[in-house]
C-alpha atoms as a PDB file:
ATOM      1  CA  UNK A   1      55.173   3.044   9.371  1.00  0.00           C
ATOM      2  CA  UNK A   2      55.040   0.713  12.365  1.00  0.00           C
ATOM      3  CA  UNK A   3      54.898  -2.840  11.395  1.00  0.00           C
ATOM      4  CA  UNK A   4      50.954  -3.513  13.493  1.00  0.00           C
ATOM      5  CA  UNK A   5      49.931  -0.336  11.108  1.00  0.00           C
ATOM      6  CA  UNK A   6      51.257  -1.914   8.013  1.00  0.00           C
ATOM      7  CA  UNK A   7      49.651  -5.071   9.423  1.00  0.00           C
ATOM      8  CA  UNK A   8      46.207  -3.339   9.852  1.00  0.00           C
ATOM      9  CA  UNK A   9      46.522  -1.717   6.530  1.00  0.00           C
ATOM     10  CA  UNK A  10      46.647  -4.500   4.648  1.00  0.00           C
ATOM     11  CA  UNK A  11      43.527  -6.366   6.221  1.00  0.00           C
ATOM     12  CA  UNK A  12      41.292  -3.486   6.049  1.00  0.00           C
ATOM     13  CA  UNK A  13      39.888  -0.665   3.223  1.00  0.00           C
ATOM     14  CA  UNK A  14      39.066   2.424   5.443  1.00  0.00           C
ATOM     15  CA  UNK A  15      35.889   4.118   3.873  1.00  0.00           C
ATOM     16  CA  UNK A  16      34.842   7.595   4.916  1.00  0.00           C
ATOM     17  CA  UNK A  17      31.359   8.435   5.239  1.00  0.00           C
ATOM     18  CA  UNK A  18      30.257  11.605   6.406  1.00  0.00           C
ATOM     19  CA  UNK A  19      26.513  11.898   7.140  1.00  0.00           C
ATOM     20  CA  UNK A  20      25.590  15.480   6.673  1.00  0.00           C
ATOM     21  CA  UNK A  21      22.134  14.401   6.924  1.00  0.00           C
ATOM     22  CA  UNK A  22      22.838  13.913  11.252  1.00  0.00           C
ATOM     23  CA  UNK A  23      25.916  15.664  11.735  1.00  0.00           C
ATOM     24  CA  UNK A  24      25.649  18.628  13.934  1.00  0.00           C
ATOM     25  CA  UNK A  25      27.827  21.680  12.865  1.00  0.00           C
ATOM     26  CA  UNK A  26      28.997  23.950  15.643  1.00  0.00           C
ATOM     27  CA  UNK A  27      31.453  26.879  15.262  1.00  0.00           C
ATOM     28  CA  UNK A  28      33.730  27.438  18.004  1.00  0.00           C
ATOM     29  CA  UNK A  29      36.340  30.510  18.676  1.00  0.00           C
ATOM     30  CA  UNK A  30      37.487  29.185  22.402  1.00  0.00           C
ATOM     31  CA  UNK A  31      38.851  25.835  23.434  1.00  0.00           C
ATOM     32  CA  UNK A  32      40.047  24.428  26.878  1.00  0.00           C
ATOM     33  CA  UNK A  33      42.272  21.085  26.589  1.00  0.00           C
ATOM     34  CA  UNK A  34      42.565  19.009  29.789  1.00  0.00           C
ATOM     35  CA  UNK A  35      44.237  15.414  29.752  1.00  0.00           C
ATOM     36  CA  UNK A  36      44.595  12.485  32.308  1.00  0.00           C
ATOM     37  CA  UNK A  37      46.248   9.413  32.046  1.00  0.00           C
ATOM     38  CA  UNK A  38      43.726   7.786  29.902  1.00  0.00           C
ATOM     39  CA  UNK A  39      42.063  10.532  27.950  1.00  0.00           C
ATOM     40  CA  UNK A  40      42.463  13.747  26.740  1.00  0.00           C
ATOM     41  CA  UNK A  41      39.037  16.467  26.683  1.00  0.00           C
ATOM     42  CA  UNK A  42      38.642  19.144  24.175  1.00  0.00           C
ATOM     43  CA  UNK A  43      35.952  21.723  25.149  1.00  0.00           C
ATOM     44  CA  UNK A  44      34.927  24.047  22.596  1.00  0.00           C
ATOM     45  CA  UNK A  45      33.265  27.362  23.050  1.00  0.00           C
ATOM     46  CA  UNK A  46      32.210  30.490  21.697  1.00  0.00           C
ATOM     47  CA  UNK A  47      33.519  33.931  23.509  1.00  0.00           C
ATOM     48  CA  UNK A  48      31.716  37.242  23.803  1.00  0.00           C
ATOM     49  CA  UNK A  49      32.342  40.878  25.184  1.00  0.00           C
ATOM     50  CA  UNK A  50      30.063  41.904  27.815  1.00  0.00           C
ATOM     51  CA  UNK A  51      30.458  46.168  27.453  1.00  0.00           C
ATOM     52  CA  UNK A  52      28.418  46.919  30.319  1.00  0.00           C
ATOM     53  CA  UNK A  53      30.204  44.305  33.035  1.00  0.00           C
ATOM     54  CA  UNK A  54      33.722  45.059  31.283  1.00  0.00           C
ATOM     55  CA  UNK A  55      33.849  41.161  30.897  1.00  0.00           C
ATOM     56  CA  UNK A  56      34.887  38.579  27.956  1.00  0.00           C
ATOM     57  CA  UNK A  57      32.844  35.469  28.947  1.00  0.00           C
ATOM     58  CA  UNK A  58      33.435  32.112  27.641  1.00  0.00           C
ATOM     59  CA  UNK A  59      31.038  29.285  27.143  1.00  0.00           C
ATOM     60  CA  UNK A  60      31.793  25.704  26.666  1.00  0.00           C
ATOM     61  CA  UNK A  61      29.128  23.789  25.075  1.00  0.00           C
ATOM     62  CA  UNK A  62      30.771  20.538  23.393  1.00  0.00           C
ATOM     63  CA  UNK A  63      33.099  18.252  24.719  1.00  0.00           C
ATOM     64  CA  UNK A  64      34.468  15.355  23.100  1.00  0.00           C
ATOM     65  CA  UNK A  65      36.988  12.834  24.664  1.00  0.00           C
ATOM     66  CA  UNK A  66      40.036  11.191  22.860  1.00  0.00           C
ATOM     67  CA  UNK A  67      42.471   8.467  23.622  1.00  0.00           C
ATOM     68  CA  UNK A  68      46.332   9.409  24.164  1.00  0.00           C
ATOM     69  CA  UNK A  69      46.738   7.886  20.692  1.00  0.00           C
ATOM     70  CA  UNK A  70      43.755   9.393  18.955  1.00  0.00           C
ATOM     71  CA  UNK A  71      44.707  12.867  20.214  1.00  0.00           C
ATOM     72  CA  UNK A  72      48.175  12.858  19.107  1.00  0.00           C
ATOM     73  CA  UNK A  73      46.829  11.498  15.770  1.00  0.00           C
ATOM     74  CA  UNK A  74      44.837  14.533  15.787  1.00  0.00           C
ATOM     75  CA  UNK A  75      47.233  16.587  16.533  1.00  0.00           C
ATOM     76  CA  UNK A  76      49.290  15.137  13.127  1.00  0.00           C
ATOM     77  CA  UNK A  77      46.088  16.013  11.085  1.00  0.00           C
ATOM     78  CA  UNK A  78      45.871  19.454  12.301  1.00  0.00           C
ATOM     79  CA  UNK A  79      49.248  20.431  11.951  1.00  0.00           C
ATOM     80  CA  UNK A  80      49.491  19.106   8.730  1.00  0.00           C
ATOM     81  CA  UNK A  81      46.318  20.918   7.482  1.00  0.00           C
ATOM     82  CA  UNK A  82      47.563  24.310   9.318  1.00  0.00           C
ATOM     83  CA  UNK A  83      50.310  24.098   7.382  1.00  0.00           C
ATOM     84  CA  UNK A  84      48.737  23.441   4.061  1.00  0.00           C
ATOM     85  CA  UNK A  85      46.540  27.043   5.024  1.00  0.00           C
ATOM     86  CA  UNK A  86      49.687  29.084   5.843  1.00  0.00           C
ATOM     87  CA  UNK A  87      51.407  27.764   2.356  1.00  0.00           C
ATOM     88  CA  UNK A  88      48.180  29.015   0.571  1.00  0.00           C
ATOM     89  CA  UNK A  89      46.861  32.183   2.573  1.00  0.00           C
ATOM     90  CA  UNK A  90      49.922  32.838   4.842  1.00  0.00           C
ATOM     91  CA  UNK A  91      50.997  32.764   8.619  1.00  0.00           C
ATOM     92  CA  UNK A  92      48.151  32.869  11.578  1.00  0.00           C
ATOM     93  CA  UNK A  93      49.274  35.620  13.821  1.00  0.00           C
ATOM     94  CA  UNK A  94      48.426  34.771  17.586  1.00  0.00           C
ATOM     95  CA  UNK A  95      47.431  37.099  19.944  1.00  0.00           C
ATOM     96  CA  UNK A  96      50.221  37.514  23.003  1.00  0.00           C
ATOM     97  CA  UNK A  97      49.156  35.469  25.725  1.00  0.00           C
ATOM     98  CA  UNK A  98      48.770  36.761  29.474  1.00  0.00           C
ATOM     99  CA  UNK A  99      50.113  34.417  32.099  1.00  0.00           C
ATOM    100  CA  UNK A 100      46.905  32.662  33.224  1.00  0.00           C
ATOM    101  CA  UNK A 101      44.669  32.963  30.254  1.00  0.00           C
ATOM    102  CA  UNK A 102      44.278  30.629  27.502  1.00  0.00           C
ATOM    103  CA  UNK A 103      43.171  31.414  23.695  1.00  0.00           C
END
C-alpha cells in the first residue's frame, strides 16, 4: 500500500451506504468505453435483433464518467469479483470478436 493510502486510512472510517430507496437499477448487455486524458466514459446499453431489417441495434442510455484513477480502481474491483464468479460457477466464454465490433 502506498504510503498517502496508508496515510488516508488511518484518518478516515469509510462507511458504505447504499440507498435502495433512490437508487436507480438498470440492466445493461452492451457497453462502449471511451477515455481522454482526464476521464474515462462508460456507456451502457441494452442490444436487440431487429428480424425484419436483419439488424442488431444498440442503445446507450447511461453514461457515467470516471477519473484515470477511479477507473483503474474499478477495473481492480471487477476483476477481482470476475474471478471470485469463475472459482464458483466456472469460466465466461466470450463470443469471437469481428474486427470493428465491440461486445
Amino acid at each position: 500500500m502506498s504510503d498517502d493510502k496508508q496515510h488516508v486510512s488511518k484518518q478516515f472510517r469509510v462507511e458504505r451506504i447504499v440507498d435502495k430507496d433512490n437508487t436507480d437499477t438498470y440492466y445493461a448487455n452492451c457497453i462502449m468505453v471511451r477515455s481522454t486524458i482526464y476521464d474515462f466514459s462508460f456507456n451502457f446499453g441494452q442490444s436487440f435483433v431487429d428480424d425484419g431489417e436483419k439488424k442488431i441495434f444498440e442503445k446507450f442510455e447511461k453514461r457515467i464518467f470516471m477519473s484515470p484513477h477511479q477507473a483503474k480502481a474499478f477495473l481492480h474491483a471487477l476483476k477481482l469479483q470476475v474471478d471470485s464468479y469463475e472459482a464458483n460457477f466456472g469460466e465466461i466464454k466470450l463470443r469471437t470478436q469481428k474486427k470493428g465490433t465491440q461486445h
